[in-house]
Protein backbone atom coordinates (compact mmCIF):
# COMPACT_ATOMS: atom_id res chain seq x y z
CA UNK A 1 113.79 -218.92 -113.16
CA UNK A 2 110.97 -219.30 -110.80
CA UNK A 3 109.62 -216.95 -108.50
CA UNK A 4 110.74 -217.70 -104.74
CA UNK A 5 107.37 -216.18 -103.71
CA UNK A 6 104.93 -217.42 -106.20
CA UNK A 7 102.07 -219.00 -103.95
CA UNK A 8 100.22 -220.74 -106.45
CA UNK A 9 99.21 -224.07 -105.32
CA UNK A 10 100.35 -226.71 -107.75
CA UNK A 11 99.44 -230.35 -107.86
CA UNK A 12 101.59 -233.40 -107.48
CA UNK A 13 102.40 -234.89 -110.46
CA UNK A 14 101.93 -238.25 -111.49
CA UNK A 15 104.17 -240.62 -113.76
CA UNK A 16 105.95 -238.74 -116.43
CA UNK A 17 103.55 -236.50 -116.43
CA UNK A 18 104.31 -232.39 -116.25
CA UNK A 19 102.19 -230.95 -112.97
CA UNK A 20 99.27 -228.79 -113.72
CA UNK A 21 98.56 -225.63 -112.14
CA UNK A 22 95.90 -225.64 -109.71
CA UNK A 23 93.29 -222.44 -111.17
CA UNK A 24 91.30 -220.22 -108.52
CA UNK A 25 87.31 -220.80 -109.55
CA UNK A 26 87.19 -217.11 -109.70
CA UNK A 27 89.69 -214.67 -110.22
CA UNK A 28 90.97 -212.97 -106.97
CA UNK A 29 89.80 -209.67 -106.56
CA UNK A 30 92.08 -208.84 -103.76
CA UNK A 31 91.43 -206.79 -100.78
CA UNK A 32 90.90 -202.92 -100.48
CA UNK A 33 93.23 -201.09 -98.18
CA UNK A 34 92.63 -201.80 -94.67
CA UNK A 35 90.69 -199.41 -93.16
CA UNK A 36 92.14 -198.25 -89.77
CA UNK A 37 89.49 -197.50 -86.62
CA UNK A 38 89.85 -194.40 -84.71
CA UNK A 39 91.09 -196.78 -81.58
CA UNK A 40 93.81 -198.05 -84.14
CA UNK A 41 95.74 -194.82 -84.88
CA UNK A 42 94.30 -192.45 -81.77
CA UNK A 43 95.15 -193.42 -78.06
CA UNK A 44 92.61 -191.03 -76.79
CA UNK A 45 89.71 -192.80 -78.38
CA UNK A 46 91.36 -196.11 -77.41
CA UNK A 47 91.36 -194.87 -73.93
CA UNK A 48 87.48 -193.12 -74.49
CA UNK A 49 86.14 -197.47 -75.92
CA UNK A 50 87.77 -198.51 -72.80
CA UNK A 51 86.22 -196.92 -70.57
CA UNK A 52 82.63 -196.61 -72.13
CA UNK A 53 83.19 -200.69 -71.83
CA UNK A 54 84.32 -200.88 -68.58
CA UNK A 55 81.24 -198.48 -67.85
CA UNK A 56 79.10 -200.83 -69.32
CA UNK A 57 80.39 -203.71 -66.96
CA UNK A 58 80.25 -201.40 -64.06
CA UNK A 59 76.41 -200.93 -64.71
CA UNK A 60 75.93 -204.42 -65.03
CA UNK A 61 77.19 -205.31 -61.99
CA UNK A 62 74.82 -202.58 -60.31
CA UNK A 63 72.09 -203.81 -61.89
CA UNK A 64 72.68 -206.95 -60.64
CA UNK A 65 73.12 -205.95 -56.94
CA UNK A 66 70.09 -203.72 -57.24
CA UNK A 67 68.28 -207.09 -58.41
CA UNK A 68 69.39 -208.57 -54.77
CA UNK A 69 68.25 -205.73 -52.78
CA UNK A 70 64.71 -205.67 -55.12
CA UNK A 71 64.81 -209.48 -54.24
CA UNK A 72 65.19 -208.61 -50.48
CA UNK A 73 63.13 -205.48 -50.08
CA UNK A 74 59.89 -206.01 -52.24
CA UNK A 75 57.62 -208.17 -51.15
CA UNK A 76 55.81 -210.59 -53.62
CA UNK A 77 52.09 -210.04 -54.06
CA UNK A 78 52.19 -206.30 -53.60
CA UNK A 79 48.49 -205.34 -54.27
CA UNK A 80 49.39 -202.08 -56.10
CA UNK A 81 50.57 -202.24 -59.48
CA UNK A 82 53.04 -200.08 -61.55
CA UNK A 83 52.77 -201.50 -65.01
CA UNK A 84 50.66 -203.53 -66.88
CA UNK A 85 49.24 -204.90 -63.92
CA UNK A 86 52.12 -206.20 -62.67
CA UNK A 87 53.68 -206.07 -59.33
CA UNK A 88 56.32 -204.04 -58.06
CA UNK A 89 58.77 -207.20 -56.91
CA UNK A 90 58.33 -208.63 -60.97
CA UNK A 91 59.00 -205.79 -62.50
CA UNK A 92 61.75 -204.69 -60.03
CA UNK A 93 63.42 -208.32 -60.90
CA UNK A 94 62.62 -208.23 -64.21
CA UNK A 95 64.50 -204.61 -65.20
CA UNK A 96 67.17 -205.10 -63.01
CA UNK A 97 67.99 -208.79 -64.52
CA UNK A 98 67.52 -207.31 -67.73
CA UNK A 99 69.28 -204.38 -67.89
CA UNK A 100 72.02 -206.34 -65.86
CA UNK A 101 72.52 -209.16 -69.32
CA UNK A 102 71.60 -206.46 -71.54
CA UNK A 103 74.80 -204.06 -70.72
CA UNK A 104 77.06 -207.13 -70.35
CA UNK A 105 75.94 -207.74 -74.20
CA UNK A 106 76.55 -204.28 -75.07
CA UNK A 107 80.24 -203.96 -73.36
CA UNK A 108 81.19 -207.14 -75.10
CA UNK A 109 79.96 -205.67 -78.48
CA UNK A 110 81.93 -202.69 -77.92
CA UNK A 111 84.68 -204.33 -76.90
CA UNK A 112 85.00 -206.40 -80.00
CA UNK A 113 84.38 -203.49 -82.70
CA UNK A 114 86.76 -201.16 -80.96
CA UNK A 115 89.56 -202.66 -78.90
CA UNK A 116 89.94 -206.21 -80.27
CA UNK A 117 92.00 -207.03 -83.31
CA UNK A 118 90.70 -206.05 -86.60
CA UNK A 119 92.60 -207.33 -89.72
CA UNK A 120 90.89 -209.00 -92.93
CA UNK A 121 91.21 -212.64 -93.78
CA UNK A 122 90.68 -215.02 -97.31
CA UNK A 123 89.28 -218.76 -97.33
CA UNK A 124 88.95 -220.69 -100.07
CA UNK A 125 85.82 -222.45 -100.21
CA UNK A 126 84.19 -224.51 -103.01
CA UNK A 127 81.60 -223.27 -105.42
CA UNK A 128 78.18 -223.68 -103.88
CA UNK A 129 75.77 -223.55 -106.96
CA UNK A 130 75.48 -226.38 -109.25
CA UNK A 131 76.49 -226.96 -112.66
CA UNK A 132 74.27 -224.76 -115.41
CA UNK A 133 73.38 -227.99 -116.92
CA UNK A 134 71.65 -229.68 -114.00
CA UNK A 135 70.25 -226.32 -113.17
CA UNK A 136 68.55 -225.69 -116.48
CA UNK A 137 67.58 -229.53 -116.33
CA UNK A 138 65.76 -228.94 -113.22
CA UNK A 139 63.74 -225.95 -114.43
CA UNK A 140 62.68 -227.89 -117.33
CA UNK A 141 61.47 -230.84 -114.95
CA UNK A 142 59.30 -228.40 -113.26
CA UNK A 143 57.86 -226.47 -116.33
CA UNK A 144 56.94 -229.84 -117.64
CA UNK A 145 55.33 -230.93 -113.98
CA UNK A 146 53.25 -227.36 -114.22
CA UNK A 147 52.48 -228.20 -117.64
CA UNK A 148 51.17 -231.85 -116.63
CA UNK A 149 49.10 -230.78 -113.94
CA UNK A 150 47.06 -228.28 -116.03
CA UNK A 151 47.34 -225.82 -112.88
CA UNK A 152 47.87 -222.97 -115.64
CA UNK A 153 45.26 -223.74 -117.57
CA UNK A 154 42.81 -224.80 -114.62
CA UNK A 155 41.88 -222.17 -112.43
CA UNK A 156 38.83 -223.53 -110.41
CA UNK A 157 41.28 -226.34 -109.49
CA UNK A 158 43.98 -223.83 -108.26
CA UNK A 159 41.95 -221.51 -106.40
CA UNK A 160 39.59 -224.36 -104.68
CA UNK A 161 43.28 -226.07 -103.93
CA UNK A 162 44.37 -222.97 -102.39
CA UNK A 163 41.07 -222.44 -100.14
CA UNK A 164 40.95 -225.77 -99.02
CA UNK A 165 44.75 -225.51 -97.33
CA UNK A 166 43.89 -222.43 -96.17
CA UNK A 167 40.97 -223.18 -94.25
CA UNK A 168 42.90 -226.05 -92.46
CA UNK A 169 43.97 -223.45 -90.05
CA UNK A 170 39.87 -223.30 -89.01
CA UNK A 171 40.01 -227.43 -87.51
CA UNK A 172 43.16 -226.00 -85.62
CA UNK A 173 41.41 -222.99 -84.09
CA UNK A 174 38.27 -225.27 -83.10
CA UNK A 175 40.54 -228.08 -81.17
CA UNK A 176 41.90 -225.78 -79.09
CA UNK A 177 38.01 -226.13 -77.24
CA UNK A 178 39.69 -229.50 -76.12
CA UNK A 179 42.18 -227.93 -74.05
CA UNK A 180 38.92 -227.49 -71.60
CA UNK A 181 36.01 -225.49 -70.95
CA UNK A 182 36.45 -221.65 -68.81
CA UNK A 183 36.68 -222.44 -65.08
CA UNK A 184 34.30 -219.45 -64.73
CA UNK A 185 32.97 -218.94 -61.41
CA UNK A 186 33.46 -222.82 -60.57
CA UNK A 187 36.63 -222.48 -58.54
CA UNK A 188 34.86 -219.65 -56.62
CA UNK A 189 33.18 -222.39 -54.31
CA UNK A 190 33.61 -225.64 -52.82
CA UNK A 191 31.40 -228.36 -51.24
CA UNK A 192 33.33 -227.42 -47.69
CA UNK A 193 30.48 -225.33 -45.51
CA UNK A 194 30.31 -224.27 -41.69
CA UNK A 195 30.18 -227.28 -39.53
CA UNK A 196 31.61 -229.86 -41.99
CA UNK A 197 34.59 -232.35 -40.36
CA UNK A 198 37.55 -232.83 -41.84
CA UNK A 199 38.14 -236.27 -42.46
CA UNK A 200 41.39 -237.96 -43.40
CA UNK A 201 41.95 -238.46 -47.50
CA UNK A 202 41.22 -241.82 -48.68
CA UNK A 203 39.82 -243.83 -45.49
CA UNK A 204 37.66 -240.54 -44.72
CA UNK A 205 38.23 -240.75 -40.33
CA UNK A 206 37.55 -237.56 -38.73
CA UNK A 207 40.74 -235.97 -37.02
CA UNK A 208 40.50 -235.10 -33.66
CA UNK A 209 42.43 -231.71 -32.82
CA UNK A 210 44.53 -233.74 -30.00
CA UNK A 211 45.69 -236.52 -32.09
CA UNK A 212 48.12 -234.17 -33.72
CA UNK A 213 51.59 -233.68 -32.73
CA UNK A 214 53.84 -230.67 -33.78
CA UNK A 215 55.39 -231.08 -37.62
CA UNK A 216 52.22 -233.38 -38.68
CA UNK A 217 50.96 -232.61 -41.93
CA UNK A 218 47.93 -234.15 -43.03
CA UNK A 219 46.12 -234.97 -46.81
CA UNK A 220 42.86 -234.30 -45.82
CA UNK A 221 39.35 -234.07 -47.26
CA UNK A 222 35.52 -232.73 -46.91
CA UNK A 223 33.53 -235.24 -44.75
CA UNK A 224 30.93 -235.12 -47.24
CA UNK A 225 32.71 -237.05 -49.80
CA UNK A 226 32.36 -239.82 -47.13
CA UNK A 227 28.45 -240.15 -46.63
CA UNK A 228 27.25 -242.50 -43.98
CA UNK A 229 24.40 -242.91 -42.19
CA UNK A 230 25.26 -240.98 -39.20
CA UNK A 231 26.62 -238.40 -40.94
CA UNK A 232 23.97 -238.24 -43.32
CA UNK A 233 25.24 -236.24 -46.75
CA UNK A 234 24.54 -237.44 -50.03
CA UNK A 235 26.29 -239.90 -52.46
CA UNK A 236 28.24 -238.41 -54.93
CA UNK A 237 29.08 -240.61 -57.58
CA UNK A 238 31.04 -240.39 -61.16
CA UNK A 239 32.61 -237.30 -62.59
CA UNK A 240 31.00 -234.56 -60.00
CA UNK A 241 33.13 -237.16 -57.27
CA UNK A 242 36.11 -236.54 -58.82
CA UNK A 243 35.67 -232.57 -59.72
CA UNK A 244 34.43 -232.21 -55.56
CA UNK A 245 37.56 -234.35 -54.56
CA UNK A 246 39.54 -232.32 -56.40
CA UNK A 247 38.36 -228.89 -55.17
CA UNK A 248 38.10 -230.11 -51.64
CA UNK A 249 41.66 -231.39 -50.95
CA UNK A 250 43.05 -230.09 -48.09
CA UNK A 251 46.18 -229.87 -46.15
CA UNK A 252 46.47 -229.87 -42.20
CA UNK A 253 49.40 -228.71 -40.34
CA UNK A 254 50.53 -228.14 -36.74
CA UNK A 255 53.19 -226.23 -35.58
CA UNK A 256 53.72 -224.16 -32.08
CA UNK A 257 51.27 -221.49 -31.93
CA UNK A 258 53.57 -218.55 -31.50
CA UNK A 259 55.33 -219.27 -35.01
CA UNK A 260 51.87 -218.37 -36.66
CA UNK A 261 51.63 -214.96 -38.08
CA UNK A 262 47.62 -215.01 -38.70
CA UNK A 263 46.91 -212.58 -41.70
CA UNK A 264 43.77 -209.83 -41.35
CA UNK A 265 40.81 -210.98 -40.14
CA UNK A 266 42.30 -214.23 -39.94
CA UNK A 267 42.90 -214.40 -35.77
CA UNK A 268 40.52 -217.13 -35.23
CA UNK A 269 40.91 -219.37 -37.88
CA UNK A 270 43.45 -221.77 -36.74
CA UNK A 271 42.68 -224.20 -33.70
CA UNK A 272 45.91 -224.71 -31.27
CA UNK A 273 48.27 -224.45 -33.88
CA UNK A 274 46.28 -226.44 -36.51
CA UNK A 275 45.83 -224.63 -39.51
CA UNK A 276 44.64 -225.36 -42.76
CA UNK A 277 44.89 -224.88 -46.03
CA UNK A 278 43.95 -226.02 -49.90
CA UNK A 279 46.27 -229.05 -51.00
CA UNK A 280 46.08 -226.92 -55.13
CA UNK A 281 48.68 -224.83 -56.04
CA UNK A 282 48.13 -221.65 -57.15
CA UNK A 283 50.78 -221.47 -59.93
CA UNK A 284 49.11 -224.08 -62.41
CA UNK A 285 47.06 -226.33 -59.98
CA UNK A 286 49.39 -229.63 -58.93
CA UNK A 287 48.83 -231.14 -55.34
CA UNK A 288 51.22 -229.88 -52.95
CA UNK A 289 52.38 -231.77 -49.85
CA UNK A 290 56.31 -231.52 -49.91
CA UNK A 291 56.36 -230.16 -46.13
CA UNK A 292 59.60 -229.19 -44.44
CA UNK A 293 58.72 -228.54 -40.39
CA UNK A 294 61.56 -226.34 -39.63
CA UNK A 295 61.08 -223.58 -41.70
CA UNK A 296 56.84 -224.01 -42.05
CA UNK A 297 57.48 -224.17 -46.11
CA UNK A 298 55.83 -226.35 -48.05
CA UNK A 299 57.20 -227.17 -51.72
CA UNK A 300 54.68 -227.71 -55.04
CA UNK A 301 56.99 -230.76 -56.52
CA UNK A 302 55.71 -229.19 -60.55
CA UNK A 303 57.84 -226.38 -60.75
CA UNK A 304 59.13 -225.76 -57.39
CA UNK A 305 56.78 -222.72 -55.88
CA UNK A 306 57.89 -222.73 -52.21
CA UNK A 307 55.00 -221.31 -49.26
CA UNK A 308 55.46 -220.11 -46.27
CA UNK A 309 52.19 -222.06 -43.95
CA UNK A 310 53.30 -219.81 -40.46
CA UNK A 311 52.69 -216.64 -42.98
CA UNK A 312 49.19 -216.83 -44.42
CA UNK A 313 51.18 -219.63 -46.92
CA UNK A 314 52.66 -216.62 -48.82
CA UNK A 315 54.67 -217.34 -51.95
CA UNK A 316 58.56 -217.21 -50.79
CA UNK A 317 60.18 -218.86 -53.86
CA UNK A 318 58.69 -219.85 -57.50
CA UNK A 319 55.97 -219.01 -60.06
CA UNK A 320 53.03 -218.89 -58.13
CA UNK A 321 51.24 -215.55 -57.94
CA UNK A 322 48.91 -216.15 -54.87
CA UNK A 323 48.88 -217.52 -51.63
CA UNK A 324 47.17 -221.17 -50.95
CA UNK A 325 43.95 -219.90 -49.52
CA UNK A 326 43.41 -220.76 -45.98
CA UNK A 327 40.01 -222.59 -45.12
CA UNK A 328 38.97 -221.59 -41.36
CA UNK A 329 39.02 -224.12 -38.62
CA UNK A 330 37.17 -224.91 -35.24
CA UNK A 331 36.45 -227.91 -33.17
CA UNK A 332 33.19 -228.88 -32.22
CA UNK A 333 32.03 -230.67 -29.08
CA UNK A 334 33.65 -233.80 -29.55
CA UNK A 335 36.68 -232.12 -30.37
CA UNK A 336 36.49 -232.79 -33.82
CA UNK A 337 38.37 -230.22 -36.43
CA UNK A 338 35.43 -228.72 -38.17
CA UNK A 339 35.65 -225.84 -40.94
CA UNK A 340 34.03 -222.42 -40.04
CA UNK A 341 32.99 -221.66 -43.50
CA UNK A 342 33.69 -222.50 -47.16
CA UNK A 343 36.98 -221.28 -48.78
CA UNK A 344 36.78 -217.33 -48.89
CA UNK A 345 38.69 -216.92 -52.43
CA UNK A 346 38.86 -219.05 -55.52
CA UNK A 347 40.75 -222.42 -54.97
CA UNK A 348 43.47 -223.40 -57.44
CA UNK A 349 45.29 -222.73 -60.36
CA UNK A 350 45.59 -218.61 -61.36
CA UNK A 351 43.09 -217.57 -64.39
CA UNK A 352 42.06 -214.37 -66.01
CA UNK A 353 38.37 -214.15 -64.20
CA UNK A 354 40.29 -215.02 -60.98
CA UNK A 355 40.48 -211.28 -60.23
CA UNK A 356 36.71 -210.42 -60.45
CA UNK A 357 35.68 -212.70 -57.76
């Protein structure tokens, strides 16, 4: 008689043929005795997991409302620091973000160990190692390659082998020269100096302060990099062009006097509502000029660091650390825009030295 609840597979037979039992590749070991979890059998503890989970979600969601009012109250920039020389607004963010992912992580963990179902399972899978014959065949390819190669037997060959890959790591080390030489103290200054126009970019005009209308913004550039013979500056030519052109860039905006909110010291620096500032981002050094008039922010189109030109150009959204610096404007008696003085902070993209000058 057969069993009713045998569950051994069997497989189709074929012809006249009687069918063959299908064999397990190993013998089943079977299962120990389920091991119940406190939460399973005790409706105290099931009620203690639930609400150390639902704590965990509760936290999260503080943390991420304290995140908001860090993202409100601190302001990016803050000169003090409060841990490894960072700011109070990154780490603020940073912990509360953190701690806000990191406790949703933990509640779901929780959740899953102590509340969700927990029963054992069996899947047959096919054996994963190959046959003993092809396995001892491919040791005995390999002993013979050794062999072959006199590697063994050889040891000056071996060991010079082995210093000559490991020293490939010193060609590495020396490229990384070509990523480009220390700015140093060559972003501290640029060829802009007291009395200098500013010219338009590329045709190199000077720009009258009354030729501008509110919402202009203007790519602008160091009349020097235009010599004539009225104006009488050098030629430039070549590479020390390009670096000066580069440093130099300016933009020029005008907007209604009373929506500027001049920083310290910094009163006197715009002309009518005409102020200036440097055309490199601070974050990693792309050209900025995305302007929107309405709310006085101009956008770096790289990786989106937003500034704020009616506020000292103060970072309001992005990675950038520092404000554009802000080169200080006049007219002179032709009613020319003229700068005051060279930039007074390093122009450009952030660095380590930056700090020191």
């Amino acid at each position: 008689m057969t069993d009713s609840h045998d569950n051994t597979p069997a497989v189709p037979s074929h012809g006249n043929h009687t069918p063959a039992v299908l064999e397990e590749p190993i013998p089943n070991p079977g299962l120990p005795a389920h091991q119940w979890r406190p939460t399973d059998v005790d409706e105290r503890a099931e009620k203690r997991a639930e609400r150390q989970v639902a704590a965990m979600f509760g936290l999260s969601m503080v943390c991420a409302l304290l995140f908001v009012v860090a993202y409100f109250t601190l302001e990016i920039g803050d000169n003090f620091d409060t841990f490894m020389g960072l700011g109070a607004s990154t780490v603020a963010l940073g912990t509360t973000l953190g701690l806000a992912l990191l406790l949703i992580g933990i509640g779901i963990i929780q959740w899953a160990r102590k509340l969700m179902g927990d029963h054992e399972i069996v899947e047959m899978r096919h054996a994963a190692a190959s046959s003993q014959e092809d396995r001892d065949a491919t040791l005995e390819a390999l002993a013979l390659g050794g062999e072959e190669s006199g590697i063994g037997r050889r040891p000056l060959v071996r060991n010079t082998l082995i210093g000559s890959v490991a020293l490939l790591g010193l060609p590495a080390v020396v490229l990384l020269r070509d990523l480009g030489p220390a700015p140093g103290d060559k972003l501290a200054s640029t060829i802009w100096e007291k009395g200098m126009r500013v010219v338009r970019d590329v045709v190199g005009t000077p720009i009258k302060a009354s030729e501008l209308e509110i919402g202009d913004l203007v790519n602008a550039a160091p009349e020097a990099l235009f010599p004539t013979e009225e104006n009488g500056y050098p030629e430039i030519e070549g590479v020390p062009l390009q670096v000066e052109k580069a440093k130099g860039a300016i933009i020029v905006v005008k907007m209604e006097p009373g929506d500027i909110t001049p920083g310290e010291g910094r009163e006197n620096w715009t002309v009518n509502g005409i102020i200036c500032y440097s055309k490199i981002c601070t974050h990693v050094g792309c050209p900025i000029s995305l302007y929107e008039r309405t709310t006085h922010h101009v956008l770096c189109p790289c990786h989106q660091s937003t500034f704020d030109l009616a506020d000292s150009a103060k970072v309001v959204f992005g990675p950038a650390h520092r404000p554009l610096p802000q080169l200080p404007l006049a007219v002179d008696d032709e009613g020319y825009l003229i700068a005051q003085s060279d930039f007074t902070e390093p122009i450009g993209a952030s660095y380590w030295e930056r700090e020191k000058q």
